[in-house]
PDB file of N, CA and C in Angstrom:
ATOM      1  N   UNK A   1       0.848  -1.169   0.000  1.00  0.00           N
ATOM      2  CA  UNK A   1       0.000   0.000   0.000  1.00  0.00           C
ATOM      3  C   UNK A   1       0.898   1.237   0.000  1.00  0.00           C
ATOM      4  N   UNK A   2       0.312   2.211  -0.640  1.00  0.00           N
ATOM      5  CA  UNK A   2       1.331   3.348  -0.853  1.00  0.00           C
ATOM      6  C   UNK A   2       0.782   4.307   0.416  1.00  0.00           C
ATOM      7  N   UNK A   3       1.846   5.158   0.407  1.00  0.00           N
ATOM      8  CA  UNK A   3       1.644   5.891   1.512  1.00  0.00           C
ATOM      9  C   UNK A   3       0.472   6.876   1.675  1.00  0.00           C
ATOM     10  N   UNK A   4       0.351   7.208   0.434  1.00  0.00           N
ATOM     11  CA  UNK A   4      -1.442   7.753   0.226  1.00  0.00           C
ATOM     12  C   UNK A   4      -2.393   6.811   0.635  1.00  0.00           C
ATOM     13  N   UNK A   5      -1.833   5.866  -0.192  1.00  0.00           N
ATOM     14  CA  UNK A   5      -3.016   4.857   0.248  1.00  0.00           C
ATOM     15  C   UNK A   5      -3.330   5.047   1.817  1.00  0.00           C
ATOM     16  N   UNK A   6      -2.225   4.235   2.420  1.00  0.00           N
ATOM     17  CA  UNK A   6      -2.337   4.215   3.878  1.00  0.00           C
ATOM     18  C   UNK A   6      -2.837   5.628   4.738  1.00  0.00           C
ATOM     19  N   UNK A   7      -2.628   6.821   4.474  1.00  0.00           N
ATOM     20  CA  UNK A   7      -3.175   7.893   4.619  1.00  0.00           C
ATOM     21  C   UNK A   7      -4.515   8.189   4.682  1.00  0.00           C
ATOM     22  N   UNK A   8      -5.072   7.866   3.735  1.00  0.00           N
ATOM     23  CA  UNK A   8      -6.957   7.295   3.123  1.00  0.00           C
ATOM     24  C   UNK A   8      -7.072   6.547   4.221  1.00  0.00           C
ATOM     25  N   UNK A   9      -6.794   5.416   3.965  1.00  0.00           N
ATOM     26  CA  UNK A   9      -7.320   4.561   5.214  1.00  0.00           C
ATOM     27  C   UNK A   9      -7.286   4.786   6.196  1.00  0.00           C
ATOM     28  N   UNK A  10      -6.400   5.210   6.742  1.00  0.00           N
ATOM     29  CA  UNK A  10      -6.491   5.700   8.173  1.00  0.00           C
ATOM     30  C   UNK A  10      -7.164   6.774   8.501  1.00  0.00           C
ATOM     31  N   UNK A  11      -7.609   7.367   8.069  1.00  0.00           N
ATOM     32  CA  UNK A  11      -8.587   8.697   8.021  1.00  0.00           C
ATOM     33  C   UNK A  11      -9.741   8.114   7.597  1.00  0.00           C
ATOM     34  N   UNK A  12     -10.069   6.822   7.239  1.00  0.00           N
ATOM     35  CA  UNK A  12     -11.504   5.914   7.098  1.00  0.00           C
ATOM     36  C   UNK A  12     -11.844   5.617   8.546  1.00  0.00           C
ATOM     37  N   UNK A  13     -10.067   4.473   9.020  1.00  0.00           N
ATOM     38  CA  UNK A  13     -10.756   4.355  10.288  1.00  0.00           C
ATOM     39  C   UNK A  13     -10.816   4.843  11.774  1.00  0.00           C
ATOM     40  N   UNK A  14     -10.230   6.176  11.404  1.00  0.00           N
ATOM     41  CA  UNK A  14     -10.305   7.021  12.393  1.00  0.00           C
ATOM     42  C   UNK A  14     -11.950   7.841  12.349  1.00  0.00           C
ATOM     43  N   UNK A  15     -12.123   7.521  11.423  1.00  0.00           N
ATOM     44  CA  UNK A  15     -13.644   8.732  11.204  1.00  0.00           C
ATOM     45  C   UNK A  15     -15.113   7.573  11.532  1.00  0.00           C
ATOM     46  N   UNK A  16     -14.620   6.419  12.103  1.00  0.00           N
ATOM     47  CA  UNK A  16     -15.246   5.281  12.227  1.00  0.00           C
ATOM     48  C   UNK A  16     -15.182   5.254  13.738  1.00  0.00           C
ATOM     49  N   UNK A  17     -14.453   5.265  14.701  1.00  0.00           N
ATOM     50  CA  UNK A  17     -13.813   5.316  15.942  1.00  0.00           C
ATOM     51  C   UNK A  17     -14.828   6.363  16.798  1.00  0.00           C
ATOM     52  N   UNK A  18     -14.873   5.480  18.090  1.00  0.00           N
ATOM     53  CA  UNK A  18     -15.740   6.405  19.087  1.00  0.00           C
ATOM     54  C   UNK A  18     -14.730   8.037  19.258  1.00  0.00           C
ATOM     55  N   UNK A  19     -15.298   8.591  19.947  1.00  0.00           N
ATOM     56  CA  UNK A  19     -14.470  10.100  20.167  1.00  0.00           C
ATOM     57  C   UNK A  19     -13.599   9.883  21.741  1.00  0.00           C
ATOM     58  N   UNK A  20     -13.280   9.227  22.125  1.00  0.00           N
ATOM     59  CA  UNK A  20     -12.334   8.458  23.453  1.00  0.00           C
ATOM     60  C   UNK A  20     -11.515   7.424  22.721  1.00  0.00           C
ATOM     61  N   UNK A  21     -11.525   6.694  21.274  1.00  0.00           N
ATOM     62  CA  UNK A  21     -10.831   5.400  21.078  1.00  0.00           C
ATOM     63  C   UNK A  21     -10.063   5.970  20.586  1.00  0.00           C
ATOM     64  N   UNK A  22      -8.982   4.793  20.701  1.00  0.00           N
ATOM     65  CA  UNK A  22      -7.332   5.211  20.519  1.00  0.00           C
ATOM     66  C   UNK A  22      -7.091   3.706  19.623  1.00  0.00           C
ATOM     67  N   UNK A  23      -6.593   4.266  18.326  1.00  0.00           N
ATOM     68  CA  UNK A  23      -5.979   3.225  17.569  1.00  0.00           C
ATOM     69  C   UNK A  23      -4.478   2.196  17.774  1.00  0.00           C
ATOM     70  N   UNK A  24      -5.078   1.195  17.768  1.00  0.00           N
ATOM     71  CA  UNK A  24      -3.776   0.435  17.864  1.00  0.00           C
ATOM     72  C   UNK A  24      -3.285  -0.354  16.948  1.00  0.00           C
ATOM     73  N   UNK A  25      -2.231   0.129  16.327  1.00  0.00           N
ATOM     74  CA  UNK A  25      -1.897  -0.458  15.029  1.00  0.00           C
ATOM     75  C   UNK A  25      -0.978  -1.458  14.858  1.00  0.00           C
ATOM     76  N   UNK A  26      -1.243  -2.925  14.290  1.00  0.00           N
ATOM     77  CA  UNK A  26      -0.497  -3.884  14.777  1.00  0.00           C
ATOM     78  C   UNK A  26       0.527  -3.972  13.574  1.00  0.00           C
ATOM     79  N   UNK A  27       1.775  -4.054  13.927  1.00  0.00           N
ATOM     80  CA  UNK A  27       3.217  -3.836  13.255  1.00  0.00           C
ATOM     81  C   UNK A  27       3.641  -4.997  12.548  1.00  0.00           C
ATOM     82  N   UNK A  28       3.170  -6.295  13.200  1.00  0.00           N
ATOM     83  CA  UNK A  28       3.480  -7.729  13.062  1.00  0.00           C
ATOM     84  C   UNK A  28       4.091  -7.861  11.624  1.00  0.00           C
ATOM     85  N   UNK A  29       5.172  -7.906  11.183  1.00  0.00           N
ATOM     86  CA  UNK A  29       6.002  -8.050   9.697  1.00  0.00           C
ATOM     87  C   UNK A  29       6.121  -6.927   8.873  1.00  0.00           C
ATOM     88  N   UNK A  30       5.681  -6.090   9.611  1.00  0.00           N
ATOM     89  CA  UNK A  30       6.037  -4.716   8.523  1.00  0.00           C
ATOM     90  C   UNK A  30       7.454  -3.912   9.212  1.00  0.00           C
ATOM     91  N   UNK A  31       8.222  -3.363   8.117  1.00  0.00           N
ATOM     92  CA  UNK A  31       9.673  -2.624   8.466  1.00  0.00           C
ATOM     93  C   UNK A  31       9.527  -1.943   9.544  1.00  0.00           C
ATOM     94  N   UNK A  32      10.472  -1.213   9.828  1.00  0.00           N
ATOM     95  CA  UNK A  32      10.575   0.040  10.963  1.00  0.00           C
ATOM     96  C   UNK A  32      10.063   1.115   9.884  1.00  0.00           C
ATOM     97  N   UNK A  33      10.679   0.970   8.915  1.00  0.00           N
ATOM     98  CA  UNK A  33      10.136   1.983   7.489  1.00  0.00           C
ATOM     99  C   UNK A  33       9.072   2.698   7.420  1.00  0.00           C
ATOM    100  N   UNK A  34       8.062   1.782   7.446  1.00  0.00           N
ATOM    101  CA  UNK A  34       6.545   1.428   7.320  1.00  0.00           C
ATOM    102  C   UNK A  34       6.225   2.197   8.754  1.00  0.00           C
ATOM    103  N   UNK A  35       6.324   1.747   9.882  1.00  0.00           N
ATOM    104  CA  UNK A  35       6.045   2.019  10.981  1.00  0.00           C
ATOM    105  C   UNK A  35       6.397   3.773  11.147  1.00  0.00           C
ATOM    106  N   UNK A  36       7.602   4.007  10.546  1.00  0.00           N
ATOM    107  CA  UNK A  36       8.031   5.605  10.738  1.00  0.00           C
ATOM    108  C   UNK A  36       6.944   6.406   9.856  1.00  0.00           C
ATOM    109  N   UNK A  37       6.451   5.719   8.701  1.00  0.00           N
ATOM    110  CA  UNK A  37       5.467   6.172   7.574  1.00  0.00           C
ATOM    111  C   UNK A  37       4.552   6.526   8.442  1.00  0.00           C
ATOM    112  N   UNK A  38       3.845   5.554   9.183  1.00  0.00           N
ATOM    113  CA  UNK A  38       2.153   5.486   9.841  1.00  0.00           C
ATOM    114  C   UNK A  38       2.896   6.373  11.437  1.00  0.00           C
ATOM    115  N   UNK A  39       3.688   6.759  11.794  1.00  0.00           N
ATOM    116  CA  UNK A  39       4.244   7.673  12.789  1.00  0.00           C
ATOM    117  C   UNK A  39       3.972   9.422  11.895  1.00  0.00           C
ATOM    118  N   UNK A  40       4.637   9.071  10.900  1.00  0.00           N
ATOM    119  CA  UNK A  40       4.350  10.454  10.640  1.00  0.00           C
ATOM    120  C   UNK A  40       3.057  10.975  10.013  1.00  0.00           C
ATOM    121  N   UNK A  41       2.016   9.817  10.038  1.00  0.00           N
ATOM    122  CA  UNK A  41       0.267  10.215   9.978  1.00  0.00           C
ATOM    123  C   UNK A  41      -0.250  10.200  10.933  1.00  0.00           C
ATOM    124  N   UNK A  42       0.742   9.987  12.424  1.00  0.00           N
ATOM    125  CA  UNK A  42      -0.252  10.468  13.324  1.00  0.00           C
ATOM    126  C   UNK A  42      -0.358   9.120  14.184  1.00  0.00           C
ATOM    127  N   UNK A  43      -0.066   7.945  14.015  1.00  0.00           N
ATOM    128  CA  UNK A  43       0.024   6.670  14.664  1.00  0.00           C
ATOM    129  C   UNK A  43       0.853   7.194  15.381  1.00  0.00           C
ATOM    130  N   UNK A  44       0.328   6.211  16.712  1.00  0.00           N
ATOM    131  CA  UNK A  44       1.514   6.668  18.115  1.00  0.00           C
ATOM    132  C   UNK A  44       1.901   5.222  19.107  1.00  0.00           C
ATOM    133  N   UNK A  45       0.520   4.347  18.733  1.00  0.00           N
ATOM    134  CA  UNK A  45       0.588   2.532  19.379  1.00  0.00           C
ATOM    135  C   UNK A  45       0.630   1.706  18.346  1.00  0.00           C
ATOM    136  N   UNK A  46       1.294   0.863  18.749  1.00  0.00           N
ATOM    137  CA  UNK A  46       1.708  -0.162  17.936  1.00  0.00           C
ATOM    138  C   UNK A  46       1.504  -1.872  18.832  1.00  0.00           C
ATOM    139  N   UNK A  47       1.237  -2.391  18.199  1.00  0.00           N
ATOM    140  CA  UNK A  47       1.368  -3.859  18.683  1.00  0.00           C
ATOM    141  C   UNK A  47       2.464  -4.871  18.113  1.00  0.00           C
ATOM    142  N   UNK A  48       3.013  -5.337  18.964  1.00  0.00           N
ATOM    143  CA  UNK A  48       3.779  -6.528  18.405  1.00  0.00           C
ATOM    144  C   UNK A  48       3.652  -7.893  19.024  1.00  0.00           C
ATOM    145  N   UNK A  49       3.598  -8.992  18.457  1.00  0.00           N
ATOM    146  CA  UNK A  49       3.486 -10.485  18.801  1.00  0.00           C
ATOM    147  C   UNK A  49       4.799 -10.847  19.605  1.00  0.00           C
ATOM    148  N   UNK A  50       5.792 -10.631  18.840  1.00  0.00           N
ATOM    149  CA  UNK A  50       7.221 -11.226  19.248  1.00  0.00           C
ATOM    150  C   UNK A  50       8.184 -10.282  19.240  1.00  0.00           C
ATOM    151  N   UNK A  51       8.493 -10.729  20.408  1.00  0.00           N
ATOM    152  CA  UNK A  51       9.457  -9.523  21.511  1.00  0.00           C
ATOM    153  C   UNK A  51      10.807  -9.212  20.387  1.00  0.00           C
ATOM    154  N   UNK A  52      11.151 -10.372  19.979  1.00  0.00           N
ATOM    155  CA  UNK A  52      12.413  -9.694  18.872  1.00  0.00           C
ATOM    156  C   UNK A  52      12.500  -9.019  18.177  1.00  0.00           C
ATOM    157  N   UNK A  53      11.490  -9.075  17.431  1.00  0.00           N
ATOM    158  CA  UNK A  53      10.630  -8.152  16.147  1.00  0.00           C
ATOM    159  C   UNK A  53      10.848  -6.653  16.937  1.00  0.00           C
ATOM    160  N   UNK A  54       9.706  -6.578  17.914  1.00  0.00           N
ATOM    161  CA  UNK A  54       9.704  -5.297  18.649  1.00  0.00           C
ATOM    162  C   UNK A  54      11.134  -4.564  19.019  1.00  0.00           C
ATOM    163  N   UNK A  55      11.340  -5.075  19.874  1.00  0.00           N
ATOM    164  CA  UNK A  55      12.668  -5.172  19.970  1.00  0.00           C
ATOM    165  C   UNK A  55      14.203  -4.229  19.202  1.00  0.00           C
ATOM    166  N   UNK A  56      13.994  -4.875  17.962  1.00  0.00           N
ATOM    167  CA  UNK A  56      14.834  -4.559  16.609  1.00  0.00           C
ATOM    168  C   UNK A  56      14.084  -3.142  16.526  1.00  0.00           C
ATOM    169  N   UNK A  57      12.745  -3.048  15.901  1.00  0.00           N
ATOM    170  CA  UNK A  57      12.298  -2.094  15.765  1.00  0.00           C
ATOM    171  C   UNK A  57      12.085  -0.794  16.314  1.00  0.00           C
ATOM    172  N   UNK A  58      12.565  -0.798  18.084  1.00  0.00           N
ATOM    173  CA  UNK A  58      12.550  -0.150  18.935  1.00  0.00           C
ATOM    174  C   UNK A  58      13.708   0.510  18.761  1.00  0.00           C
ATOM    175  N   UNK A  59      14.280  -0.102  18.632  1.00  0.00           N
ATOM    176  CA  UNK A  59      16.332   0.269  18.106  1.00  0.00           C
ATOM    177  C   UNK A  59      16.042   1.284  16.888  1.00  0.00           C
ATOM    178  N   UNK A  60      15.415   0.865  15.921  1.00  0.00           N
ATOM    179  CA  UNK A  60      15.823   1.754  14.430  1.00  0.00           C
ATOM    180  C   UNK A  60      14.603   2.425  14.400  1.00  0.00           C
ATOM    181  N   UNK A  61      13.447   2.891  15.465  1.00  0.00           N
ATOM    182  CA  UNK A  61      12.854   3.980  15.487  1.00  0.00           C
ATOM    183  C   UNK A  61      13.109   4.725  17.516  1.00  0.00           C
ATOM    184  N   UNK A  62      14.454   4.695  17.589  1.00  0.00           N
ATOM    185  CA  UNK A  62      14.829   5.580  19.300  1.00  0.00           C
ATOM    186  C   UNK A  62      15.066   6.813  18.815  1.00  0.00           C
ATOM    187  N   UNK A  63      15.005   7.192  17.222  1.00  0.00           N
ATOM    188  CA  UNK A  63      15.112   8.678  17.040  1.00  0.00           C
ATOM    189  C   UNK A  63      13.885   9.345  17.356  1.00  0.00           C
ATOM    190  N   UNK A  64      12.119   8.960  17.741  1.00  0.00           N
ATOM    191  CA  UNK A  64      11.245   9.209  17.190  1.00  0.00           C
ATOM    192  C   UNK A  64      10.848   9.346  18.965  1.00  0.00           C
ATOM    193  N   UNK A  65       9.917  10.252  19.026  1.00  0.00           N
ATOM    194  CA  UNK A  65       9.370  10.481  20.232  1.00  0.00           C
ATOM    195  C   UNK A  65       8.922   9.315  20.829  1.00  0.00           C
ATOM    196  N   UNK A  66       8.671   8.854  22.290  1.00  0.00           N
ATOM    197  CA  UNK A  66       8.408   7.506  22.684  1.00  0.00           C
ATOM    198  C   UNK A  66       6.952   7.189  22.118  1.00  0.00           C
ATOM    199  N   UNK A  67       7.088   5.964  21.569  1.00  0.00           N
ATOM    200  CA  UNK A  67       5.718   5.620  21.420  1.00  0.00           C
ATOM    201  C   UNK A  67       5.225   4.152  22.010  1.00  0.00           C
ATOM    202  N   UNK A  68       4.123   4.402  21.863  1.00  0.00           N
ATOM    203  CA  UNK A  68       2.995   3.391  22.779  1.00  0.00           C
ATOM    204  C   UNK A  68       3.273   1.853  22.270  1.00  0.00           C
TER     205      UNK A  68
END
């Protein structure tokens, strides 16, 4: 999905969402890349399955304000 793309969508399912819900966006096989992409639309939680994954990814996004 292109980054527009992903942009659209997330502005689908944010406009879907009670006015208290907080999105949690699950990371499971996507880059740090990807993750810095959906950071700079405004994503701030993330989910991960496996601690290594997370982990790695925590490392190559410590430039980025703490996130959830």
């Amino acid at each position: 999905m292109s980054a527009d793309g992903l942009a659209q969508r997330l502005q689908a399912l944010q406009g879907q969402l009670p006015p208290r819900a907080r999105l949690l966006a699950v990371s499971k096989g996507q880059p740090a890349a990807r993750l810095r992409e959906a950071v700079g639309l405004g994503l701030r939680s993330f989910g991960e399955s496996r601690l290594q994954e997370a982990q790695a990814k925590q490392d190559d996004l410590a430039d980025l304000e703490p996130l959830d």
